[in-house]
Protein backbone atom coordinates (compact mmCIF):
# COMPACT_ATOMS: atom_id res chain seq x y z
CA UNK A 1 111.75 -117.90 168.19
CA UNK A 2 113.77 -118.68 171.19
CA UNK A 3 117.55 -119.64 170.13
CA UNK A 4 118.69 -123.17 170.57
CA UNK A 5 122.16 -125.35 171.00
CA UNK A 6 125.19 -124.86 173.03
CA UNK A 7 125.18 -121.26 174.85
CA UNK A 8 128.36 -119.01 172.72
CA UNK A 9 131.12 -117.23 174.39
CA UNK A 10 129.78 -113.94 175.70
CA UNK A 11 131.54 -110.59 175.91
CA UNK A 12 129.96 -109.33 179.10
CA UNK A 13 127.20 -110.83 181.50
CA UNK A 14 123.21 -111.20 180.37
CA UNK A 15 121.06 -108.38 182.80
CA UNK A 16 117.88 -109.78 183.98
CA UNK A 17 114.57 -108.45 185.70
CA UNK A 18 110.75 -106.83 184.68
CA UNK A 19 110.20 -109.51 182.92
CA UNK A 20 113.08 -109.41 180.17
CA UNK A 21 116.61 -110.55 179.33
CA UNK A 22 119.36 -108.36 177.84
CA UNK A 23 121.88 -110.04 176.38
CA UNK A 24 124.52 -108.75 173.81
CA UNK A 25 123.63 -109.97 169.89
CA UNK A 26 124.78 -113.33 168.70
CA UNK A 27 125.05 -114.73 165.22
CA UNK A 28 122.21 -117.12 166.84
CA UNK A 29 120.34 -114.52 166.83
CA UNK A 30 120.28 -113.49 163.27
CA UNK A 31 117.26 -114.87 162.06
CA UNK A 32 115.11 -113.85 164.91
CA UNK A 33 116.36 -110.56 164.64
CA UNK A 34 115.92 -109.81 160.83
CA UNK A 35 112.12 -111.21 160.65
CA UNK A 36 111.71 -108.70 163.92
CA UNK A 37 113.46 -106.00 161.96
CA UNK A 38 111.94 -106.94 158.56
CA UNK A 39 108.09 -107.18 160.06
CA UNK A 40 108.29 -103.89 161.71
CA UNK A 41 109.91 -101.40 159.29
CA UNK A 42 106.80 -99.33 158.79
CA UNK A 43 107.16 -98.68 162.57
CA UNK A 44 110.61 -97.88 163.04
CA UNK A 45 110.80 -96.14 159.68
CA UNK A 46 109.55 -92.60 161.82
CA UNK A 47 112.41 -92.85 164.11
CA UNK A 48 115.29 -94.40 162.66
CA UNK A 49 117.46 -93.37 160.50
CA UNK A 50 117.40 -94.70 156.81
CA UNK A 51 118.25 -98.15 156.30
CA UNK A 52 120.61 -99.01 153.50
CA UNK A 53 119.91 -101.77 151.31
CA UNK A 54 121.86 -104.43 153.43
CA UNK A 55 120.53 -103.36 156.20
CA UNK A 56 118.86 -106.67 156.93
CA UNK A 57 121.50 -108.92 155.41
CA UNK A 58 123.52 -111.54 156.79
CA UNK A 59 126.91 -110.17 155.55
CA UNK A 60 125.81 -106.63 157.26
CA UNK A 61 124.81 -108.97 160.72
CA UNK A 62 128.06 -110.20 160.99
CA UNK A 63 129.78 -107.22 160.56
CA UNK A 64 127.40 -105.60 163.24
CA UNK A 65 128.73 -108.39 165.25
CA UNK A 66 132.40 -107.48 164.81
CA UNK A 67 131.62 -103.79 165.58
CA UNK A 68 129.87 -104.71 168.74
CA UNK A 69 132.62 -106.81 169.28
CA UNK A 70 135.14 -103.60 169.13
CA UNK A 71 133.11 -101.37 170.70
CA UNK A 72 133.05 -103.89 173.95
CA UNK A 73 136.17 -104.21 173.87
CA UNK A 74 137.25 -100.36 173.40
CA UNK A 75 134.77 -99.45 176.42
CA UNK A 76 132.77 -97.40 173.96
CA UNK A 77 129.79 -99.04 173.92
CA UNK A 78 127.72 -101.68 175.04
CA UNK A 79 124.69 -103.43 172.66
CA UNK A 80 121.84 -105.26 174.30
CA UNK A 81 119.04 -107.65 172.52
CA UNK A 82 115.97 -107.37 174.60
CA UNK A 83 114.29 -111.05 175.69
CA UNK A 84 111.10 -111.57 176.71
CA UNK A 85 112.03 -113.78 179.97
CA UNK A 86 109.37 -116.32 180.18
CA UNK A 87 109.95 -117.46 176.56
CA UNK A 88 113.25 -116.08 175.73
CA UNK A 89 111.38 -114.17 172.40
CA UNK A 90 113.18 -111.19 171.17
CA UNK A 91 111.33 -107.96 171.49
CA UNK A 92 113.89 -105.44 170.25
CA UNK A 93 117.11 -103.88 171.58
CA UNK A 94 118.43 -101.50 174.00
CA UNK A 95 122.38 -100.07 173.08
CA UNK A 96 124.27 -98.00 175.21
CA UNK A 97 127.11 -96.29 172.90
CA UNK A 98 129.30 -93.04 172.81
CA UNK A 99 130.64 -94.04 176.14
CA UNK A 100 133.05 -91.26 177.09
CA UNK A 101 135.14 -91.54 180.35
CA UNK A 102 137.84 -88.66 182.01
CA UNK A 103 135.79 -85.72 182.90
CA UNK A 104 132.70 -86.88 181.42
CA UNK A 105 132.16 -90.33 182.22
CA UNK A 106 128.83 -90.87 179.89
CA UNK A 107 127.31 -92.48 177.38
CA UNK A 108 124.31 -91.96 175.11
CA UNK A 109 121.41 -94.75 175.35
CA UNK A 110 119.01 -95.97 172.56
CA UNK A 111 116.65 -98.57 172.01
CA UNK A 112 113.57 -99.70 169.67
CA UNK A 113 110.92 -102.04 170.95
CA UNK A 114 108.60 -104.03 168.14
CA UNK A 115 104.89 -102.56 167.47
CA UNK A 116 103.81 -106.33 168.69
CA UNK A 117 105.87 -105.47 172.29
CA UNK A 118 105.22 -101.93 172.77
CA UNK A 119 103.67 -100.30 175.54
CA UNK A 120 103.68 -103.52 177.84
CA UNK A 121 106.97 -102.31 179.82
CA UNK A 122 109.53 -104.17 177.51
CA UNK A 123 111.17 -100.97 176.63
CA UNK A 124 110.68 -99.82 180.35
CA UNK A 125 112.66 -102.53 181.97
CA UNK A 126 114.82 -102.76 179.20
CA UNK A 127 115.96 -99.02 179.76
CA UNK A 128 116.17 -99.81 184.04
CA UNK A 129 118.70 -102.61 183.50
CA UNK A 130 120.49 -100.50 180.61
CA UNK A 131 120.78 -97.80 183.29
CA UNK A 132 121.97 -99.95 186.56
CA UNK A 133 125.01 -101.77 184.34
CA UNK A 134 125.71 -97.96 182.78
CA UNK A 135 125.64 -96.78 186.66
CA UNK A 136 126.71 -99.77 188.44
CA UNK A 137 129.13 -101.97 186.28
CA UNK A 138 130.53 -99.18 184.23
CA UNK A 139 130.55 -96.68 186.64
CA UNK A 140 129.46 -93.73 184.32
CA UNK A 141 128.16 -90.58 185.89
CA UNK A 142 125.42 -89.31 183.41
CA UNK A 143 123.14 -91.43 180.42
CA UNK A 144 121.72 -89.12 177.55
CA UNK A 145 119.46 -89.76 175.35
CA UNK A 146 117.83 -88.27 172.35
CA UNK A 147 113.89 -88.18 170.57
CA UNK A 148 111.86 -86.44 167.93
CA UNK A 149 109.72 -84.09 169.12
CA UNK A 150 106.98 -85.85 167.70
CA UNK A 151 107.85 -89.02 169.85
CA UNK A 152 105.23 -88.62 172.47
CA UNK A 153 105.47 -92.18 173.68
CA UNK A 154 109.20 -92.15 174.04
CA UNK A 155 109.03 -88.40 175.60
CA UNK A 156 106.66 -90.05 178.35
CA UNK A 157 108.94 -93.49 178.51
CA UNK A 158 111.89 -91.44 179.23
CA UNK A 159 110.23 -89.25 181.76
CA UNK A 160 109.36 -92.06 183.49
CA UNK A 161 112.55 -93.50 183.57
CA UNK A 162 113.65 -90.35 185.57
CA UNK A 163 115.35 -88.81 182.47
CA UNK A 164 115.26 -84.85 182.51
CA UNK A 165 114.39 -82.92 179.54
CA UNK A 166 117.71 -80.66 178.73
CA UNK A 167 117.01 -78.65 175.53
CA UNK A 168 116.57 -78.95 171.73
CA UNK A 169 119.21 -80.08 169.48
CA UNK A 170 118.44 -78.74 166.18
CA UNK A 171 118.67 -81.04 163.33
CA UNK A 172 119.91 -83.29 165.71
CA UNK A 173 119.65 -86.87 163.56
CA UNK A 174 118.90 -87.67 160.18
CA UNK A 175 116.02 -89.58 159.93
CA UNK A 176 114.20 -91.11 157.19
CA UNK A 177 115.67 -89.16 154.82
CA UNK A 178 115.78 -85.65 156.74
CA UNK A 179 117.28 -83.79 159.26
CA UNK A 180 115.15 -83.86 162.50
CA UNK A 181 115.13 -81.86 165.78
CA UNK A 182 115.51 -83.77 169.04
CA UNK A 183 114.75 -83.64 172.36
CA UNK A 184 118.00 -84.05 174.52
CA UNK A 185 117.17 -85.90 177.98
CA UNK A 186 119.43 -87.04 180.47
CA UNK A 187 119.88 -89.02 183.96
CA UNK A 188 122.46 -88.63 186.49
CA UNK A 189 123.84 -91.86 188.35
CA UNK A 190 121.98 -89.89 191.61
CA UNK A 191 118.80 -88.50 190.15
């Protein structure tokens, strides 16, 4: 459902191009956003870790909100919605977070994609503009990014995206329930 009414205050510009939108979350986009979430818990379930009961609440929205909000602000993080351009549709989201600057100047880079949008480059371009404001606006030297070795579409996705496979990180993230293995992949702002 594409949102309606007077456009809010934003925290930082909307990144356009292949075909999507990212745009930090809104309140407006609450209801969009918990269907999206609600309908496709069976498919994130695998990759995510648990979700508490509030998960999909409005209380636990706005305080999302607020979070983003001080992450922005901090410089440690930056949260994207992912739109579908020609009918402004959300598809899932894209978050850049752990943004670390001295010596290291990185950040870590996630995202989830709805079964419905999957594998028709939504997740693709969504990564390629999460990458040029990472490398261009922020200035940050190296993305990371982490995935179950089970993830074969997000293993390929990434590779694709010009990430490099680093190593294993055992028992990297708890998911569903359990402490997984990942994958650790990364970019440089010159690969």
């Amino acid at each position: 459902m594409a949102r309606r009414g007077k456009t809010p205050k934003t925290i930082f510009a909307p990144c356009r191009g292949g075909g999507i939108e990212l745009r930090q979350p809104l309140w407006a986009d609450y209801d969009d956003w918990a269907t999206l979430r609600r309908a496709n818990r069976e498919h994130l379930t695998p990759w995510e870790p648990s979700w508490n009961a509030a998960h999909l609440t409005r209380p636990s929205y706005r305080a999302r909100l607020a979070s983003f909000k001080t992450m922005v602000a901090g410089d440690k993080g930056y949260p994207f919605h992912i739109f579908r351009a020609d009918d402004d549709q959300l598809v899932g989201a894209c978050n850049l977070t752990h943004v670390k600057r001295g010596s290291l100047q990185s950040a870590h880079i996630g995202y989830w994609v709805a079964a419905e949008y999957a594998r028709k480059g939504f997740a693709r371009a969504a990564i390629g503009g999460v990458l040029r404001y990472a490398f261009e606006e922020l200035g940050l030297h190296r993305i990371n990014a982490a995935v179950g070795l089970d993830n074969t579409a997000s293993i390929q996705l990434l590779k694709n995206c010009g990430f490099h496979e680093e190593g294993l990180a055992r028992e990297y993230l708890k998911i569903d329930g359990a402490w997984v293995d990942h994958l650790i992949y990364a970019k440089l702002n010159h690969d």
